[in-house]
PDB file of N, CA and C in Angstrom:
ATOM      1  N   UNK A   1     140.321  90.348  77.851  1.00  0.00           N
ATOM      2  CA  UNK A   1     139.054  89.753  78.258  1.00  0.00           C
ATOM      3  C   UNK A   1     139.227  88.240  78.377  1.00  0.00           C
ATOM      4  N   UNK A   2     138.590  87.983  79.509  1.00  0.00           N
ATOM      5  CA  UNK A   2     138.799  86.298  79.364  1.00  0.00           C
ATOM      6  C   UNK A   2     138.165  85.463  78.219  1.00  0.00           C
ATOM      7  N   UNK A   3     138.503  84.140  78.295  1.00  0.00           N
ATOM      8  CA  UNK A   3     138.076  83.373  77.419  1.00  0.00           C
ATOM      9  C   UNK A   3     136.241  82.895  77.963  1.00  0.00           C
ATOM     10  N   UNK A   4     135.424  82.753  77.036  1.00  0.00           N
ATOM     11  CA  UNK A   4     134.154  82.623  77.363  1.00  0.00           C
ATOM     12  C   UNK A   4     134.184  81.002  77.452  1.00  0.00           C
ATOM     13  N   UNK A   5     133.026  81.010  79.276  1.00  0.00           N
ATOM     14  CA  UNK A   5     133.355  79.480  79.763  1.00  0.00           C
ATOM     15  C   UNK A   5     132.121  78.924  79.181  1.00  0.00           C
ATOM     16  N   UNK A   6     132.064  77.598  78.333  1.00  0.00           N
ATOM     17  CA  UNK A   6     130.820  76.784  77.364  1.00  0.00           C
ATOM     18  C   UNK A   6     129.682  76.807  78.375  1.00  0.00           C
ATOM     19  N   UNK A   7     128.277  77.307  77.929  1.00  0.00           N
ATOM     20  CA  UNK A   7     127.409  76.641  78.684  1.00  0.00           C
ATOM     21  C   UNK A   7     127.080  74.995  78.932  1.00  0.00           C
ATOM     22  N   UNK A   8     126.885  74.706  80.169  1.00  0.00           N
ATOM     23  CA  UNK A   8     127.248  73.280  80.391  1.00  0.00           C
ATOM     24  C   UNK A   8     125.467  73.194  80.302  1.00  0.00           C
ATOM     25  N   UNK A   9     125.592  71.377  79.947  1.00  0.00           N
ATOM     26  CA  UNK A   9     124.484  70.854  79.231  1.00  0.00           C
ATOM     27  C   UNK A   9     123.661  71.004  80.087  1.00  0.00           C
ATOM     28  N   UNK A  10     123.210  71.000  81.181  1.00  0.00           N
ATOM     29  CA  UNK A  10     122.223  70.831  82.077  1.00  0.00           C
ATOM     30  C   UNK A  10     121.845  72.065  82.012  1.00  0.00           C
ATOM     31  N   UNK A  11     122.898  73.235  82.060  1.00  0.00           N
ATOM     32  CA  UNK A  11     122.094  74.693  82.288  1.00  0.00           C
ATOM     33  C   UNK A  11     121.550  75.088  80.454  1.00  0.00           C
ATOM     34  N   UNK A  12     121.803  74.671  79.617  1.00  0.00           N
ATOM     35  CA  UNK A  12     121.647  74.976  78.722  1.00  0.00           C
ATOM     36  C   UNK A  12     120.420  74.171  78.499  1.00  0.00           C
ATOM     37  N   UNK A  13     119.874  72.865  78.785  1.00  0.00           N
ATOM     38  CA  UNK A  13     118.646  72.687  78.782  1.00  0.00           C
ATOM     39  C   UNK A  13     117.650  73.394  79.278  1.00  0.00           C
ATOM     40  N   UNK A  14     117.747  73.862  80.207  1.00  0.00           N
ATOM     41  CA  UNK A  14     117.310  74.704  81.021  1.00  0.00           C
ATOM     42  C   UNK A  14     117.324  76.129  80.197  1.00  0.00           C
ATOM     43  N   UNK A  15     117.747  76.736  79.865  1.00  0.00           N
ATOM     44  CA  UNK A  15     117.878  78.103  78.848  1.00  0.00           C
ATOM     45  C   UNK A  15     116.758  78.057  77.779  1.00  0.00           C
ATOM     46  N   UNK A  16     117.235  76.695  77.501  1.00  0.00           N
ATOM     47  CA  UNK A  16     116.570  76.390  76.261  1.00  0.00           C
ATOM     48  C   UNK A  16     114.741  76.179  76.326  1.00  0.00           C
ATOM     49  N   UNK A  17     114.975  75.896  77.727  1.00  0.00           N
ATOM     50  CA  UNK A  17     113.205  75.523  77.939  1.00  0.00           C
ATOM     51  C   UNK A  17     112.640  76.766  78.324  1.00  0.00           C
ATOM     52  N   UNK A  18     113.323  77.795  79.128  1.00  0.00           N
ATOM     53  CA  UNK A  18     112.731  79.305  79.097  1.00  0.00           C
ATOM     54  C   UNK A  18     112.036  79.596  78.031  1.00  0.00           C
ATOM     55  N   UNK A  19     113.355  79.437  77.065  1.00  0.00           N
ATOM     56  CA  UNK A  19     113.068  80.349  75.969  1.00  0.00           C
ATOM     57  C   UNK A  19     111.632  79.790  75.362  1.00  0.00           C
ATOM     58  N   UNK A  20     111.997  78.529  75.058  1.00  0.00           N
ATOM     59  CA  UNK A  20     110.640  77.311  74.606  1.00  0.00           C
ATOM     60  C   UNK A  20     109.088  77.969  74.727  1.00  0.00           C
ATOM     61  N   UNK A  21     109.414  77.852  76.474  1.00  0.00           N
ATOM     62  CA  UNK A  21     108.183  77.987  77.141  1.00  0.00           C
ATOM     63  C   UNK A  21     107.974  79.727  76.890  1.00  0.00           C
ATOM     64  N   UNK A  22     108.323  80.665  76.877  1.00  0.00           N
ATOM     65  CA  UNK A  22     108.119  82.107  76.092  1.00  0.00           C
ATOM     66  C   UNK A  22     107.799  82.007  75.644  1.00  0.00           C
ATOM     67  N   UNK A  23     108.741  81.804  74.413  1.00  0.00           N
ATOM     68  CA  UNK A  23     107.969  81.542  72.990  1.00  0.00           C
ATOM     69  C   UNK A  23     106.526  81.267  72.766  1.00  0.00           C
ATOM     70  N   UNK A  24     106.374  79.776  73.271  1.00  0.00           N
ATOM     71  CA  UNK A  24     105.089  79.479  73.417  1.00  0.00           C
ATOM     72  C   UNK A  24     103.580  80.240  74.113  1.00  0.00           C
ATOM     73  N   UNK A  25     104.066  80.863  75.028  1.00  0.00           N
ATOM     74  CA  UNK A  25     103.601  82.219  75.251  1.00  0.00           C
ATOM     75  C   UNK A  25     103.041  83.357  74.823  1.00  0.00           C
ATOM     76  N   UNK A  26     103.865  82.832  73.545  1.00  0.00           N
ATOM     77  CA  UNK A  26     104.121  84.618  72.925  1.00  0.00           C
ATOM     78  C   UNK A  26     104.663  85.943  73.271  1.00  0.00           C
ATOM     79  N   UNK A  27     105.853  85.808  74.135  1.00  0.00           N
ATOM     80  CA  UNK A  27     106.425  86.451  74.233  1.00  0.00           C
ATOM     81  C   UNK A  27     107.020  87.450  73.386  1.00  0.00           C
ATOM     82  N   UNK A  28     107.824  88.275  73.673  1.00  0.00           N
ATOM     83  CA  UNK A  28     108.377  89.105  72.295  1.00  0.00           C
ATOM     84  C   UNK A  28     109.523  89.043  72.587  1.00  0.00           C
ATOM     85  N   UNK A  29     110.219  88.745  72.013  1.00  0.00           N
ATOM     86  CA  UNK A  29     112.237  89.317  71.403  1.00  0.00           C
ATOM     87  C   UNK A  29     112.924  88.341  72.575  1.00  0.00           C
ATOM     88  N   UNK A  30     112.799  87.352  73.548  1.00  0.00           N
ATOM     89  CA  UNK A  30     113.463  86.454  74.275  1.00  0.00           C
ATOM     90  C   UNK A  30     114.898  86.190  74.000  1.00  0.00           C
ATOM     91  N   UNK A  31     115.960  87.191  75.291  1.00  0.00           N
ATOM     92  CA  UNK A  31     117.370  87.037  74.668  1.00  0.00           C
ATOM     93  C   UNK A  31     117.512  85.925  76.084  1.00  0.00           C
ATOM     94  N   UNK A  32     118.654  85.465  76.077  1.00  0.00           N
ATOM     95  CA  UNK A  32     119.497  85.014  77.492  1.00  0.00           C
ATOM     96  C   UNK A  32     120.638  85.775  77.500  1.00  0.00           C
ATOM     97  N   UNK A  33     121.391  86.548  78.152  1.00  0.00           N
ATOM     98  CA  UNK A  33     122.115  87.049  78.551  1.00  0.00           C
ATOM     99  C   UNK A  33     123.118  85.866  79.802  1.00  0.00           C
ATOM    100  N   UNK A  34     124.530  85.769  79.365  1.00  0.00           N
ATOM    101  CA  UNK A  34     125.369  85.297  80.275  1.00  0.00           C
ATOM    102  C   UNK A  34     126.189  85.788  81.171  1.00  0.00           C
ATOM    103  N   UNK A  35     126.199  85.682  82.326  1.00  0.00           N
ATOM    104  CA  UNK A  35     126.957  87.095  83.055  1.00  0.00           C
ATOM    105  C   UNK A  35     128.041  86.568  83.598  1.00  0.00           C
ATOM    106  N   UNK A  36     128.138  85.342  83.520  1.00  0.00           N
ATOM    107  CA  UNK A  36     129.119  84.484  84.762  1.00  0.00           C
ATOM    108  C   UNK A  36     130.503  85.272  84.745  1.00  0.00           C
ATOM    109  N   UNK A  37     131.024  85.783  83.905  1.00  0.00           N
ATOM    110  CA  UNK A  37     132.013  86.412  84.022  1.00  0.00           C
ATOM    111  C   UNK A  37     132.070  88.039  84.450  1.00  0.00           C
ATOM    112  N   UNK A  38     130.924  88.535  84.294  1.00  0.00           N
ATOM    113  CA  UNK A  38     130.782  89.868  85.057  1.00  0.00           C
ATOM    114  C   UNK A  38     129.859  89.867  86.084  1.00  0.00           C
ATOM    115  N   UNK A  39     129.417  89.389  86.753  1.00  0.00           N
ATOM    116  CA  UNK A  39     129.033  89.369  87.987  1.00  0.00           C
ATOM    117  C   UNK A  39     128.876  88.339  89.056  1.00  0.00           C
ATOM    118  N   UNK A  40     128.662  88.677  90.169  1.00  0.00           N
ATOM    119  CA  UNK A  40     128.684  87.102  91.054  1.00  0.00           C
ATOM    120  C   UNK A  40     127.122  87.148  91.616  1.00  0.00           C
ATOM    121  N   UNK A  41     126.293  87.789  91.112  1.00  0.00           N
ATOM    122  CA  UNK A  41     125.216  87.112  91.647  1.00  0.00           C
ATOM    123  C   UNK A  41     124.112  86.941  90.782  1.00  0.00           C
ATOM    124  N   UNK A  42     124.133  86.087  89.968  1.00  0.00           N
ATOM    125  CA  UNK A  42     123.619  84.887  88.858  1.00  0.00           C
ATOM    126  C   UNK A  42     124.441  85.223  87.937  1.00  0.00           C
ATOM    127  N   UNK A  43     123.803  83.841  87.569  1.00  0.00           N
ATOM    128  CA  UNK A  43     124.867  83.161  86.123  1.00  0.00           C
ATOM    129  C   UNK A  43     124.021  83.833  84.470  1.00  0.00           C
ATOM    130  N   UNK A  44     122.764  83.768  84.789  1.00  0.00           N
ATOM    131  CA  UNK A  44     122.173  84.589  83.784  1.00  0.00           C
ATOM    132  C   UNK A  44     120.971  85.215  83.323  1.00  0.00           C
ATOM    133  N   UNK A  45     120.664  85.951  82.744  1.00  0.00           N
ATOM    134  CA  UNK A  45     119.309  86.744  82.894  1.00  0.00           C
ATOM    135  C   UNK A  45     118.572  86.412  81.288  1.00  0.00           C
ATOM    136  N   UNK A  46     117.369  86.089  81.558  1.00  0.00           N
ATOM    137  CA  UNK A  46     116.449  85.820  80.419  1.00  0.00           C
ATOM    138  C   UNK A  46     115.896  86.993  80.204  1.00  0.00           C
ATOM    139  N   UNK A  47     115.707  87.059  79.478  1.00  0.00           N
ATOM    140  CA  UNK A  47     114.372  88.849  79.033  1.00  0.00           C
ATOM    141  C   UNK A  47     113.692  88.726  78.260  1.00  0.00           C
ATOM    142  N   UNK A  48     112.500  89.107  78.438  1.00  0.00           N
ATOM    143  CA  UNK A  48     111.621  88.947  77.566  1.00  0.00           C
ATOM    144  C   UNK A  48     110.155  89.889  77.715  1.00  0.00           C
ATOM    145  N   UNK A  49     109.622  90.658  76.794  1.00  0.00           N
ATOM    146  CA  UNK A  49     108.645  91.316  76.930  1.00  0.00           C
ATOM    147  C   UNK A  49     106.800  91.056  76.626  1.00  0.00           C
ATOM    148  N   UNK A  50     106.378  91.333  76.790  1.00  0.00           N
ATOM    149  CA  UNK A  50     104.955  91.141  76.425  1.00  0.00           C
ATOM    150  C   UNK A  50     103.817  92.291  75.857  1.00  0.00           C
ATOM    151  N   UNK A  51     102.867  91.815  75.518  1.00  0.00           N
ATOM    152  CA  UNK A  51     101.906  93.419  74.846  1.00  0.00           C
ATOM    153  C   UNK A  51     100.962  94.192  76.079  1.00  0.00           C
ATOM    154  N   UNK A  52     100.955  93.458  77.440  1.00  0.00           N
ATOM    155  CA  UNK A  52     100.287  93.564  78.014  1.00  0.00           C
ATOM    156  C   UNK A  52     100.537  93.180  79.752  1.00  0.00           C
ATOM    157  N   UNK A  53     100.011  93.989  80.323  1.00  0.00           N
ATOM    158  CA  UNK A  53     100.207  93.393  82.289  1.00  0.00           C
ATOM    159  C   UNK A  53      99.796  91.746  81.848  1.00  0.00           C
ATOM    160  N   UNK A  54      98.265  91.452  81.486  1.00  0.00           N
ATOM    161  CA  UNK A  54      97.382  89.998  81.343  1.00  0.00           C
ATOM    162  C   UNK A  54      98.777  89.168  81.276  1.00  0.00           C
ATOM    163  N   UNK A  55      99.159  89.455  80.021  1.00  0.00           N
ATOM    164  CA  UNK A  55     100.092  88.786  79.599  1.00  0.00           C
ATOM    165  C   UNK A  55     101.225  88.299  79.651  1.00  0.00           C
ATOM    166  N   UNK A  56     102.103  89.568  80.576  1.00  0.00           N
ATOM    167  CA  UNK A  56     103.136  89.196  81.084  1.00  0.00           C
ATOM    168  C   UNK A  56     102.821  88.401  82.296  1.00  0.00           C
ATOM    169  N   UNK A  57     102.001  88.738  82.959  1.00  0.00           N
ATOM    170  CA  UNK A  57     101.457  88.058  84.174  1.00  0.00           C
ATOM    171  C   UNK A  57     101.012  86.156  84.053  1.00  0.00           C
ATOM    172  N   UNK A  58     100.981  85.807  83.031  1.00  0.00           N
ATOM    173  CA  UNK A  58     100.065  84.627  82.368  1.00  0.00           C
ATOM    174  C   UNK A  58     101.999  83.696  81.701  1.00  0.00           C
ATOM    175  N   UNK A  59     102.734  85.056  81.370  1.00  0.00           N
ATOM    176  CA  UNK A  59     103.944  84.460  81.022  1.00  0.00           C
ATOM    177  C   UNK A  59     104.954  83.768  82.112  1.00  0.00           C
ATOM    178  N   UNK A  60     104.767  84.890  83.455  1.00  0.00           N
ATOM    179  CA  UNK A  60     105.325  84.308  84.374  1.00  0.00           C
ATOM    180  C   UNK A  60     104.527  83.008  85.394  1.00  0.00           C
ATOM    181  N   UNK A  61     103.727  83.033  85.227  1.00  0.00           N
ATOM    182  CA  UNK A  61     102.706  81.820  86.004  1.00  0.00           C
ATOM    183  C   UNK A  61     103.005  81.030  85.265  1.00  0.00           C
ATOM    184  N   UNK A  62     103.123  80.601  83.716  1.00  0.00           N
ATOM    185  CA  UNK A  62     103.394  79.561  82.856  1.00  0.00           C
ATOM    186  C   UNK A  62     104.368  79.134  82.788  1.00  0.00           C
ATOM    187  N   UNK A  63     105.555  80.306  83.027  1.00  0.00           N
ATOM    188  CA  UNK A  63     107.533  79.819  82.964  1.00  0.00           C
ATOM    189  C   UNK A  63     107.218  79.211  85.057  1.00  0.00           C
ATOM    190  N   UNK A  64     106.651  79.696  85.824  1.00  0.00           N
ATOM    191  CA  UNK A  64     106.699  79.059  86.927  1.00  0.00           C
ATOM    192  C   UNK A  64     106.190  77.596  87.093  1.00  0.00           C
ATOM    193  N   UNK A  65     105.441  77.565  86.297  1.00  0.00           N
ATOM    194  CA  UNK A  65     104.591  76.132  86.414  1.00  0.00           C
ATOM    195  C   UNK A  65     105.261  75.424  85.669  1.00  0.00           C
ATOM    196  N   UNK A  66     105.754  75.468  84.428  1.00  0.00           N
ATOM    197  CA  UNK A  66     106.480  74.913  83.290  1.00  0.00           C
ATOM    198  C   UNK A  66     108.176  74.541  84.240  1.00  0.00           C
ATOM    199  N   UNK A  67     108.468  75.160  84.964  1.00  0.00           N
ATOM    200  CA  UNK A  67     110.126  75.017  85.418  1.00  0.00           C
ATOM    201  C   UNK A  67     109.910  74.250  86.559  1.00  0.00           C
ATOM    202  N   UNK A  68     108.607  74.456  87.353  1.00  0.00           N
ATOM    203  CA  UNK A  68     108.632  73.050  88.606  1.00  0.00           C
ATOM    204  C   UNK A  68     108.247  71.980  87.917  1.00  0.00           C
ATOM    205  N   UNK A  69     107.656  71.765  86.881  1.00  0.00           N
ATOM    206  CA  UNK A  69     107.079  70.747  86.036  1.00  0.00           C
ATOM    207  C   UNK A  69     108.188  69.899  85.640  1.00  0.00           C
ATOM    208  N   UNK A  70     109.281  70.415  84.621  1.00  0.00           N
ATOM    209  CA  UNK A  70     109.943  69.852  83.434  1.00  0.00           C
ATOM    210  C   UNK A  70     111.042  69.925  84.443  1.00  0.00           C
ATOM    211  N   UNK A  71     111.899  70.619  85.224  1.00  0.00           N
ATOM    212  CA  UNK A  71     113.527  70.320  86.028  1.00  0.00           C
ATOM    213  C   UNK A  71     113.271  70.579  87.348  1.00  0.00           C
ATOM    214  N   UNK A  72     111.889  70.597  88.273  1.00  0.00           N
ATOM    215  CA  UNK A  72     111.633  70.391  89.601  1.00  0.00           C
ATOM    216  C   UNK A  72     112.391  71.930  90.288  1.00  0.00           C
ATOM    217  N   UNK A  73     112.045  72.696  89.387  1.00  0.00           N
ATOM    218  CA  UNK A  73     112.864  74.344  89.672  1.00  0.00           C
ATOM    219  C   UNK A  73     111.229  75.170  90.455  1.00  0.00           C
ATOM    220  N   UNK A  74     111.787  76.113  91.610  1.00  0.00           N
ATOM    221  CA  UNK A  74     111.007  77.317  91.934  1.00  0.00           C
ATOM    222  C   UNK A  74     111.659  78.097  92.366  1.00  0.00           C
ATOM    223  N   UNK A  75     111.292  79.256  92.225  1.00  0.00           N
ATOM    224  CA  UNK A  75     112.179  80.674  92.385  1.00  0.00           C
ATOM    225  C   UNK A  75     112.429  80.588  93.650  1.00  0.00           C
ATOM    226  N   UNK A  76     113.361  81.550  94.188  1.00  0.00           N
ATOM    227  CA  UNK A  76     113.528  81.772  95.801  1.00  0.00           C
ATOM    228  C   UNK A  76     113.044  83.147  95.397  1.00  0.00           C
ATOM    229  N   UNK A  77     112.784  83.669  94.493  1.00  0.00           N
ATOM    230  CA  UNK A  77     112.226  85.141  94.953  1.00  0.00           C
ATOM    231  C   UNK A  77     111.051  85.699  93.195  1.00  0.00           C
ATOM    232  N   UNK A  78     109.969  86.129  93.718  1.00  0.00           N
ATOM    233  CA  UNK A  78     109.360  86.437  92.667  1.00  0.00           C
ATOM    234  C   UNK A  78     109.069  88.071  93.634  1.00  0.00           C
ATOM    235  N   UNK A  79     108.930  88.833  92.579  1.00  0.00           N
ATOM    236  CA  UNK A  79     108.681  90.891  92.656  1.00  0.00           C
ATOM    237  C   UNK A  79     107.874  91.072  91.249  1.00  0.00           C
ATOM    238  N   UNK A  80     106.690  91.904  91.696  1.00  0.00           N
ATOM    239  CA  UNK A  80     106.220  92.656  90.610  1.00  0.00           C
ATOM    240  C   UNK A  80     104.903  91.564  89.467  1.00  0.00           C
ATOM    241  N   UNK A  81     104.653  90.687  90.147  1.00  0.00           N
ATOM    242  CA  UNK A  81     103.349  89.709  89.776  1.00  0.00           C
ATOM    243  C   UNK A  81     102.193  90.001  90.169  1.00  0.00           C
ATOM    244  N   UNK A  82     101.857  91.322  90.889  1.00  0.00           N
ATOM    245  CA  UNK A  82     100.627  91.436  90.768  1.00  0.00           C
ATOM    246  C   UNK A  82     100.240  92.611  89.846  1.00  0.00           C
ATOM    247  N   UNK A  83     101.449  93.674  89.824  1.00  0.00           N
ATOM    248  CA  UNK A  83     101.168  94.302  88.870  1.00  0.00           C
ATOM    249  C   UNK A  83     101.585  94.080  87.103  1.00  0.00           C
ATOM    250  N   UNK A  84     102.607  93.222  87.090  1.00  0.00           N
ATOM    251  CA  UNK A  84     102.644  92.899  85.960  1.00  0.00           C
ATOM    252  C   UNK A  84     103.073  93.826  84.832  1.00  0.00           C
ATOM    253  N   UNK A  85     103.691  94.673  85.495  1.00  0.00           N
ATOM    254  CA  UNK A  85     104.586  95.570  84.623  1.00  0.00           C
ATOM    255  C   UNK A  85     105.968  94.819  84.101  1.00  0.00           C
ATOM    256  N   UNK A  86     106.552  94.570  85.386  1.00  0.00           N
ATOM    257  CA  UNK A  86     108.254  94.191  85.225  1.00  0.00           C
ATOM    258  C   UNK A  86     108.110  93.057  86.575  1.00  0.00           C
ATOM    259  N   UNK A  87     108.194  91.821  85.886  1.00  0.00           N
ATOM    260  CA  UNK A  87     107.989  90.459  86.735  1.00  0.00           C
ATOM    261  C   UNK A  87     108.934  89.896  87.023  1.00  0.00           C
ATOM    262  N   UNK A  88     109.771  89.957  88.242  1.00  0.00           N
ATOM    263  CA  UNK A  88     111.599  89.588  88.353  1.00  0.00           C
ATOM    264  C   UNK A  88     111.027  87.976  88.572  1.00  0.00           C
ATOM    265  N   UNK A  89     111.767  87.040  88.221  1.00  0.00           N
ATOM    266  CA  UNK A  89     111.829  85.706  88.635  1.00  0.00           C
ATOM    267  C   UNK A  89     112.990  85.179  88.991  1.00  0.00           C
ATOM    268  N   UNK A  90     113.577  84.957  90.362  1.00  0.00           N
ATOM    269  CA  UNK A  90     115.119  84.941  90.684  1.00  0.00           C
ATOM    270  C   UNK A  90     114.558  83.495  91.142  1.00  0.00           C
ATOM    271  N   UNK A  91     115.984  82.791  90.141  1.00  0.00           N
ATOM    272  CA  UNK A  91     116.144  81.223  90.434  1.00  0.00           C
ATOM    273  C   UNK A  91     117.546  80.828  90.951  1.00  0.00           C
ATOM    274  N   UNK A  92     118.198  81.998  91.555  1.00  0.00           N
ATOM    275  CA  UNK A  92     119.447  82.082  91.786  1.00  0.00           C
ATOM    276  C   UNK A  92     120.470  81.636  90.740  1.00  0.00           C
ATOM    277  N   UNK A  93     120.799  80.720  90.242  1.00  0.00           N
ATOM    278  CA  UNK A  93     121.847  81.162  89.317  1.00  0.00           C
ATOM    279  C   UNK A  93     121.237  81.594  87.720  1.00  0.00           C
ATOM    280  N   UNK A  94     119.746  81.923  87.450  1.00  0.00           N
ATOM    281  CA  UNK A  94     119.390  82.608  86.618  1.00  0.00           C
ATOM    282  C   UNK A  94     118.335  83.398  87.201  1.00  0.00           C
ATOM    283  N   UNK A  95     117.768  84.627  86.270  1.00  0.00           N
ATOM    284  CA  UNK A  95     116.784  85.693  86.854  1.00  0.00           C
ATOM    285  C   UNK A  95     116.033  86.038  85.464  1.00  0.00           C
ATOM    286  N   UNK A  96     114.743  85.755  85.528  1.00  0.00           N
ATOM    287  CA  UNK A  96     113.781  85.605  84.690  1.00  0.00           C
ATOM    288  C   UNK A  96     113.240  87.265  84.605  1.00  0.00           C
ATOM    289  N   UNK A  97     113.266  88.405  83.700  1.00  0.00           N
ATOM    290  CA  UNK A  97     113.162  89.602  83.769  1.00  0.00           C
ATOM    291  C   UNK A  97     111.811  89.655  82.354  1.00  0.00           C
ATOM    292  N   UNK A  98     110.621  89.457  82.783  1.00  0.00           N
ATOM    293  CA  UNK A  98     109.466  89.915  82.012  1.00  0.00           C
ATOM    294  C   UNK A  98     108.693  90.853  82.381  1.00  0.00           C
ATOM    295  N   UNK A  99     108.723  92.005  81.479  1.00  0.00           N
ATOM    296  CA  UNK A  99     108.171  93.283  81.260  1.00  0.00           C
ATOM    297  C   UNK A  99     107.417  93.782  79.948  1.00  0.00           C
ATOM    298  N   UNK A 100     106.738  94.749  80.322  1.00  0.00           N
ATOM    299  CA  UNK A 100     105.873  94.943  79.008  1.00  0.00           C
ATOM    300  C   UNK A 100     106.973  96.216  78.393  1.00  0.00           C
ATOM    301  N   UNK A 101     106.695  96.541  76.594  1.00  0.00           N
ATOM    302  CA  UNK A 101     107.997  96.798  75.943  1.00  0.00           C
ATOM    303  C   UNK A 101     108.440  97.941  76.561  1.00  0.00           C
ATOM    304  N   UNK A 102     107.570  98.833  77.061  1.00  0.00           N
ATOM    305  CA  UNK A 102     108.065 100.212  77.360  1.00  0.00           C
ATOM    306  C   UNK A 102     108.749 100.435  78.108  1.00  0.00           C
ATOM    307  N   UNK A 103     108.882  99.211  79.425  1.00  0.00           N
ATOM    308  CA  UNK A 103     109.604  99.196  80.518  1.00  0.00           C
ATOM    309  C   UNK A 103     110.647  98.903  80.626  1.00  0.00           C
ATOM    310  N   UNK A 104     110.774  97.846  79.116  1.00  0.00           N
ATOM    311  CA  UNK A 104     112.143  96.902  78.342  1.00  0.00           C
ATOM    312  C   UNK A 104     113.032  97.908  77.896  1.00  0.00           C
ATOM    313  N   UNK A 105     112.011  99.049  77.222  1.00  0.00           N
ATOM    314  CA  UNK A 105     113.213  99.683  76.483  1.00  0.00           C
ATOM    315  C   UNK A 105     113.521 100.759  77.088  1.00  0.00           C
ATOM    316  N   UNK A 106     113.166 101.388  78.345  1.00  0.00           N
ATOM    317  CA  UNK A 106     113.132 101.922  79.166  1.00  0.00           C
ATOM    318  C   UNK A 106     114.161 102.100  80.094  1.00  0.00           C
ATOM    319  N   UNK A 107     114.353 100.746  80.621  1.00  0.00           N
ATOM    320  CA  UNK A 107     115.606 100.531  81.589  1.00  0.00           C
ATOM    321  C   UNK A 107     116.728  99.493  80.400  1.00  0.00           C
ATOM    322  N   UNK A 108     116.167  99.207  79.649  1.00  0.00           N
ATOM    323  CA  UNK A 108     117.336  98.520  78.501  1.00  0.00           C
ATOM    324  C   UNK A 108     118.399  97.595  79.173  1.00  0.00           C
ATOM    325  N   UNK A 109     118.364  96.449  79.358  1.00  0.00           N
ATOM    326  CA  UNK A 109     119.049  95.753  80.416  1.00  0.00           C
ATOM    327  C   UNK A 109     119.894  95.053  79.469  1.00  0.00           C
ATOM    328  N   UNK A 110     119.593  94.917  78.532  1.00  0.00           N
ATOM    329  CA  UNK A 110     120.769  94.705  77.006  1.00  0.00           C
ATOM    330  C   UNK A 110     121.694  95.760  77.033  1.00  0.00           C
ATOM    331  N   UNK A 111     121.549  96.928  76.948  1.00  0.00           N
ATOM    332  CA  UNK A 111     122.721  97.918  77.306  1.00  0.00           C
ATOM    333  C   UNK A 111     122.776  97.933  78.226  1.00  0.00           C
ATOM    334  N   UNK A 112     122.561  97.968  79.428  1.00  0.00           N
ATOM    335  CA  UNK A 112     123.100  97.835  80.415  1.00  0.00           C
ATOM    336  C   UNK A 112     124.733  96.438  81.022  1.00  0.00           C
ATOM    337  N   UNK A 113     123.786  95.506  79.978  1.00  0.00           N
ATOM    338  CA  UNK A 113     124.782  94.335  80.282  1.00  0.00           C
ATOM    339  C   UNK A 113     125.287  93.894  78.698  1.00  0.00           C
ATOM    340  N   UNK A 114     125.575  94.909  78.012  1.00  0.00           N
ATOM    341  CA  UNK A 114     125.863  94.837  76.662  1.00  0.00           C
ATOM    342  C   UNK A 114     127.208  94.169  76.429  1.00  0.00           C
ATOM    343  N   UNK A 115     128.175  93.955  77.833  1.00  0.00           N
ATOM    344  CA  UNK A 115     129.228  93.321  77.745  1.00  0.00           C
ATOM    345  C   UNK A 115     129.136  91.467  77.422  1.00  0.00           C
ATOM    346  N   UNK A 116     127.668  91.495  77.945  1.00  0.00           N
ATOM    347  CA  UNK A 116     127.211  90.052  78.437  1.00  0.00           C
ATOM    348  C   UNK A 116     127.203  89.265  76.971  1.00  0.00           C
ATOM    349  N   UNK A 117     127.620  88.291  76.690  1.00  0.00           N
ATOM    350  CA  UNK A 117     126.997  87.381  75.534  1.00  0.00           C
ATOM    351  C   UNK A 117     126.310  86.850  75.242  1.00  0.00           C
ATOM    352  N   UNK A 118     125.424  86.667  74.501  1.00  0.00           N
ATOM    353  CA  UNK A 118     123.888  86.074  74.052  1.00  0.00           C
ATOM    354  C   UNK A 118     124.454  84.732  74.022  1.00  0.00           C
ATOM    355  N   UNK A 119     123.647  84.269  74.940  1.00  0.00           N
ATOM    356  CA  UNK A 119     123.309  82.706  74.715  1.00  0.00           C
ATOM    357  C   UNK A 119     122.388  82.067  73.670  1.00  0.00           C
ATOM    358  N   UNK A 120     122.561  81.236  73.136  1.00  0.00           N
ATOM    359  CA  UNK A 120     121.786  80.682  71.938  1.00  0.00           C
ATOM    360  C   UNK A 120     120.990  79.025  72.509  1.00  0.00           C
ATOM    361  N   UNK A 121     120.329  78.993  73.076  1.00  0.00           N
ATOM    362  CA  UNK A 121     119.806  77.745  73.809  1.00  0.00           C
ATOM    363  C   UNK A 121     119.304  77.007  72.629  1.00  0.00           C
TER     364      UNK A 121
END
C-alpha cells in the first residue's frame, strides 16, 4: 500500500470548517473520508447524517452558505435538496454526502470506502 500523502493546509482548513459548520448544525457522527489514493474523482467525501429531511435540508443550505462565505467555494453540482433524504454536495475535489441515519446506514459509504482514511481536521 502506498505511503499516505499529508493533507495540505489549505484543504485541511477547509475539512476542518465542514466539519465546524456540521457540527454547529447538529449534525450526527461527521467523518471525512480521504480517497486521493483510491480514486480519481475527488479527493474526499464528508458524511454526515441528520434526525430529519428539515434538517438535513437546513444542514446543506448552511454548509452552502457557510463555504461561499468563509473560502469563496460553490458546488458545481448539488442532487437530492428538495427532498432531503440524501443531499450530494459535489465541490469537485470534495463531495459533501448528508443523509438522514437510515439512508447512512443503509448504503454505508464507510464500508464501502473502508479502505479510505479518516481525516482528522
Amino acid at each position: 500500500m502506498e505511503e499516505e500523502e499529508p493533507v495540505k493546509a489549505d484543504e485541511k482548513k477547509i475539512l476542518s470548517g465542514i466539519v465546524r459548520i456540521l457540527e454547529d448544525g447538529k449534525a450526527l457522527d461527521p467523518v471525512v473520508l480521504d480517497l486521493r489514493q483510491l480514486t480519481s474523482m475527488t479527493d474526499y467525501f464528508a458524511i454526515a447524517h441528520g434526525t430529519n429531511t428539515r434538517q438535513v435540508q437546513a444542514l446543506a443550505r448552511d454548509l452552502q452558505e457557510a463555504l461561499r462565505e468563509e473560502f469563496q467555494l460553490r458546488p458545481h453540482h448539488v442532487e437530492g435538496l428538495s427532498h432531503g433524504q440524501w443531499i450530494l454536495l459535489d465541490y469537485g475535489s470534495f463531495i459533501v454526502h448528508l443523509m438522514l441515519e437510515d439512508k447512512r446506514q443503509f448504503y454505508s459509504l464507510e464500508r464501502i470506502w473502508m479502505d479510505a482514511p479518516r481525516v482528522t481536521p
